[in-house]
C-alpha atoms as a PDB file:
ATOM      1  CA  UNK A   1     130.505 102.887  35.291  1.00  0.00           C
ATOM      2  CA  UNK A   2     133.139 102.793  38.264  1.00  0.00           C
ATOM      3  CA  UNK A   3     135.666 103.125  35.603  1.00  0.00           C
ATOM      4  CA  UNK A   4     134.417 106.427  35.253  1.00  0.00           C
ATOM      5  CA  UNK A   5     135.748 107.340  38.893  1.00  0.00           C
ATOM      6  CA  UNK A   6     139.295 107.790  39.435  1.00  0.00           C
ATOM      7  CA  UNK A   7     141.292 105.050  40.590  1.00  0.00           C
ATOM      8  CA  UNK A   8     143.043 103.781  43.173  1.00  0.00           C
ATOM      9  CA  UNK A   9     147.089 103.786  43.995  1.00  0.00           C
ATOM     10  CA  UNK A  10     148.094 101.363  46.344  1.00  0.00           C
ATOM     11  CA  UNK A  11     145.467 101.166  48.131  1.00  0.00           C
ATOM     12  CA  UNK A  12     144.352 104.609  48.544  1.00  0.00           C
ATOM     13  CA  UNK A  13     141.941 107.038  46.909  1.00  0.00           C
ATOM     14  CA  UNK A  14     141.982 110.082  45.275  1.00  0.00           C
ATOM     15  CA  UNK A  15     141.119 112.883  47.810  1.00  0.00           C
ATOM     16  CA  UNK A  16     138.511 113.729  44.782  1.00  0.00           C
ATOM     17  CA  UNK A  17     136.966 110.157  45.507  1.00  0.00           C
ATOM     18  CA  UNK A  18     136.954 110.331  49.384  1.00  0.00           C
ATOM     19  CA  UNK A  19     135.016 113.400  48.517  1.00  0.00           C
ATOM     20  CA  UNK A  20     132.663 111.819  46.306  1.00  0.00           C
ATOM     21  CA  UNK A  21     132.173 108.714  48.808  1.00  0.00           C
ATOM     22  CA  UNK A  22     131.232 111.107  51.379  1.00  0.00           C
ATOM     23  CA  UNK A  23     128.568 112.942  49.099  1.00  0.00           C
ATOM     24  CA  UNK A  24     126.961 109.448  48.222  1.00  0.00           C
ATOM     25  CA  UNK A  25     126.582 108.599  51.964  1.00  0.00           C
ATOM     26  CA  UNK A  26     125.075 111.604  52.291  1.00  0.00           C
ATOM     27  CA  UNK A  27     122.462 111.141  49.260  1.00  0.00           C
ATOM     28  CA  UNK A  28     122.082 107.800  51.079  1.00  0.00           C
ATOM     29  CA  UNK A  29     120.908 109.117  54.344  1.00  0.00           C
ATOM     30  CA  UNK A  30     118.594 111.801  52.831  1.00  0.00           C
ATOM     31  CA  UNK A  31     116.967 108.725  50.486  1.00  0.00           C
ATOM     32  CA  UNK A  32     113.485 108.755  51.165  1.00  0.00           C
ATOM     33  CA  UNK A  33     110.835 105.992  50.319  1.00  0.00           C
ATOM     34  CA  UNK A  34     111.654 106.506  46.106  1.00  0.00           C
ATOM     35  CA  UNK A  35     112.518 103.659  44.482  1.00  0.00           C
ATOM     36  CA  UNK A  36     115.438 105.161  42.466  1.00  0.00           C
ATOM     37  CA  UNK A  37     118.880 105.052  43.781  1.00  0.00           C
ATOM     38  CA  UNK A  38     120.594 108.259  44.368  1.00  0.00           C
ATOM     39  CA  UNK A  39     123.190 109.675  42.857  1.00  0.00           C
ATOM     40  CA  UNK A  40     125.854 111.817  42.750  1.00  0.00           C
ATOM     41  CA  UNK A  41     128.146 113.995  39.871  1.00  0.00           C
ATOM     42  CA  UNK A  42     131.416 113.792  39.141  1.00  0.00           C
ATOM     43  CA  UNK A  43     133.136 115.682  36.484  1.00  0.00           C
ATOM     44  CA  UNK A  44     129.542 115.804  34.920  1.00  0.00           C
ATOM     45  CA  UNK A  45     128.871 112.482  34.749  1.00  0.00           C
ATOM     46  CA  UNK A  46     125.896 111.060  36.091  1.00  0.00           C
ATOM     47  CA  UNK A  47     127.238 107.904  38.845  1.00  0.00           C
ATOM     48  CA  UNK A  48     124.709 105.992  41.079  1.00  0.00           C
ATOM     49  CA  UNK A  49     126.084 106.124  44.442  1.00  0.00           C
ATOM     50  CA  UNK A  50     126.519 101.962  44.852  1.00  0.00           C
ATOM     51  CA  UNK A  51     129.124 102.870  41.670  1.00  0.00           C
ATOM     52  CA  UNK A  52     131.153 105.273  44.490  1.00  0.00           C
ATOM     53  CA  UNK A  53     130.709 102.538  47.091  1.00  0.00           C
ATOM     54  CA  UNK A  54     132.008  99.753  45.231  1.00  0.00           C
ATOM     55  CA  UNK A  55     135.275 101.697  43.815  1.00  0.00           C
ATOM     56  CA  UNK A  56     136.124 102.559  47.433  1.00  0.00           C
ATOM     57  CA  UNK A  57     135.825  98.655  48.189  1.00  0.00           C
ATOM     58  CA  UNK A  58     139.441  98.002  48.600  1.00  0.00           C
ATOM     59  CA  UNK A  59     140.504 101.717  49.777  1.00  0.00           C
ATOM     60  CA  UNK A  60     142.979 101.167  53.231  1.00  0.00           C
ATOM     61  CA  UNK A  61     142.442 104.703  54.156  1.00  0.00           C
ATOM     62  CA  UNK A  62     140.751 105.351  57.416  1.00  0.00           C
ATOM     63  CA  UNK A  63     137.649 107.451  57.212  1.00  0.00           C
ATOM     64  CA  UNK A  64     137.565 110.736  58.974  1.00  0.00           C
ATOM     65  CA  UNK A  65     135.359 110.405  62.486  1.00  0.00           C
ATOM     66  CA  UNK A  66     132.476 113.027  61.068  1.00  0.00           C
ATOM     67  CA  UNK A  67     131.773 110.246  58.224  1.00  0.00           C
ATOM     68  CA  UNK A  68     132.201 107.734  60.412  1.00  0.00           C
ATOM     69  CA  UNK A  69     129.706 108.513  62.406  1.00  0.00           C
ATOM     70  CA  UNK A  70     127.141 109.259  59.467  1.00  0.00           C
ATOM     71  CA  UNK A  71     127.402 105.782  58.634  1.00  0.00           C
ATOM     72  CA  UNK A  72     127.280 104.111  61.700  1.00  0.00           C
ATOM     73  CA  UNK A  73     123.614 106.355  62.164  1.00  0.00           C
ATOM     74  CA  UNK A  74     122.434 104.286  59.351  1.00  0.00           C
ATOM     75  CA  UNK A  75     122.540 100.949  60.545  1.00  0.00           C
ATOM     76  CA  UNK A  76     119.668  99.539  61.880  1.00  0.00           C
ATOM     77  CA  UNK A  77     122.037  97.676  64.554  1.00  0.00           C
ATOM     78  CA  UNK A  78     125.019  99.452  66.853  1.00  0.00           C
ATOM     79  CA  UNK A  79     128.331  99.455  65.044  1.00  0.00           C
ATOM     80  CA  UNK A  80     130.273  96.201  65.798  1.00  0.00           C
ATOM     81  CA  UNK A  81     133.917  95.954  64.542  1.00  0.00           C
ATOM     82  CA  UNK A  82     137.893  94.981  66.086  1.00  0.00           C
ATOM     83  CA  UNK A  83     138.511  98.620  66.513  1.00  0.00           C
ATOM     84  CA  UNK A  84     136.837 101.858  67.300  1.00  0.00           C
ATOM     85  CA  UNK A  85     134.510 103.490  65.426  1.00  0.00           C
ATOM     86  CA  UNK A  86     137.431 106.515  64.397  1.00  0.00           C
ATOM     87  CA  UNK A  87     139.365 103.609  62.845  1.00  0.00           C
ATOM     88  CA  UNK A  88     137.279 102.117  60.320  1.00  0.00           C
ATOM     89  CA  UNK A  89     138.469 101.920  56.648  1.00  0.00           C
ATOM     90  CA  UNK A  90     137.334 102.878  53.561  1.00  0.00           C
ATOM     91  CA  UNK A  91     136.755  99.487  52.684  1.00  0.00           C
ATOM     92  CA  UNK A  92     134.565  98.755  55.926  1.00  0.00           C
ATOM     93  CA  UNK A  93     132.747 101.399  55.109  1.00  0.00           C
ATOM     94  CA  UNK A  94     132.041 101.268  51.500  1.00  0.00           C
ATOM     95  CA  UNK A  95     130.616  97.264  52.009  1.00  0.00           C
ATOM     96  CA  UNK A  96     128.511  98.353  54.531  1.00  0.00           C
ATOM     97  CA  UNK A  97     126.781 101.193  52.326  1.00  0.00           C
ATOM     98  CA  UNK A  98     126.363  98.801  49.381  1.00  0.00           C
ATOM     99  CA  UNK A  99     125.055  96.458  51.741  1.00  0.00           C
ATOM    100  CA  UNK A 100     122.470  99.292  52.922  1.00  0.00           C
ATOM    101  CA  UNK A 101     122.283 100.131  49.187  1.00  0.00           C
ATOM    102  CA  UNK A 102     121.039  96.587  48.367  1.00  0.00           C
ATOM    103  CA  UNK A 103     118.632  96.625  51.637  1.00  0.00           C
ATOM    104  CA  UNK A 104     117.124  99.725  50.222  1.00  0.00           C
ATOM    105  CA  UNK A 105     116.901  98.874  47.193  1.00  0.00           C
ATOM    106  CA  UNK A 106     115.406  95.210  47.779  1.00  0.00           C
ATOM    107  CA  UNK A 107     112.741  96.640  50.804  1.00  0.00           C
ATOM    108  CA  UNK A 108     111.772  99.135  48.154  1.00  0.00           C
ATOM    109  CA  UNK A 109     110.842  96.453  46.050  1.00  0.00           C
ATOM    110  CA  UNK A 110     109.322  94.263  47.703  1.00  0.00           C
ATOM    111  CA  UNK A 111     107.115  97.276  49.180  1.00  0.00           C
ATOM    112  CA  UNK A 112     106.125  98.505  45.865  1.00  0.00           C
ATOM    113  CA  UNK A 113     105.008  94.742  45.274  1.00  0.00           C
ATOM    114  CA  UNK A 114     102.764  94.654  48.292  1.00  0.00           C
ATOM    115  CA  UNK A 115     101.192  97.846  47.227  1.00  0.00           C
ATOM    116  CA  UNK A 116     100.280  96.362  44.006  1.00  0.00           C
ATOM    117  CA  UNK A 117      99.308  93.118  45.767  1.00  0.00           C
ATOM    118  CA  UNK A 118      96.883  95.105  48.237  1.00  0.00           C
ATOM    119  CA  UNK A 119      95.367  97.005  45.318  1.00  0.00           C
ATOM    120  CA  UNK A 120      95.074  93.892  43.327  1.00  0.00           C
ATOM    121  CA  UNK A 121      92.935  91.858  46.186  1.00  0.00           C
ATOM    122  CA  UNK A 122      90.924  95.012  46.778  1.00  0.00           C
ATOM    123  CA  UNK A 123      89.764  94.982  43.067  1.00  0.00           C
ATOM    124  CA  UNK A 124      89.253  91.292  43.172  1.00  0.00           C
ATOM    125  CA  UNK A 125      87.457  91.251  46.183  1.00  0.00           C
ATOM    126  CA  UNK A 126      85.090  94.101  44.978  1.00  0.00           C
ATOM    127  CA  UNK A 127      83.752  91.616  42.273  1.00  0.00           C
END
């Protein structure tokens, strides 16, 4: 699927994949308790937003402050790095998302199994 994003030169993206990288941290933060990863569009195709995160995985460009920011309000811990916070790269950025990505995705998981856990014992114990 990441082949269907444009790639890299050099080391740096596309301005139409900086773009899309900020729309999926946006769909990230605005995730609620679903189960389904969001996703974003690009050039009408259909791309889950761990797809953007892992094609900006080696991007050197520094992401602007505003975006920044919006990902360092989704860590659970303070923002921890050799530099400031307006200095962090593509590449920081994007491992930390699919890291978040994978959190979700995993918590969500292992939530919907409790619920189904819970409402197994609760039949069980009814007998």
């Amino acid at each position: 699927m990441t082949n269907a994003l444009p790639p890299l030169h050099a080391g740096h993206a596309p301005i139409t994949l900086q773009e899309l990288f900020r729309e999926a941290v946006y769909a990230f933060e605005e995730w609620d308790d679903e189960l389904v990863e969001p996703i974003v569009t690009f050039e009408g195709r259909v791309i889950p937003i761990s797809h953007v995160f892992e094609a900006m995985r080696h991007c050197n460009d520094i992401v602007p402050m505003h975006m920044a920011g919006a990902i360092a309000e989704c860590l659970t811990k303070p923002w921890e790095g050799d530099g400031p916070l307006d200095q962090m790269s593509f590449s920081t950025a994007a491992r930390v998302m699919a890291v978040l990505v994978r959190k979700r995705l995993l918590f969500g998981e292992m939530h919907g199994f409790a619920s189904f856990a819970i409402i197994g014992n609760q039949r069980n114990s009814r007998r």
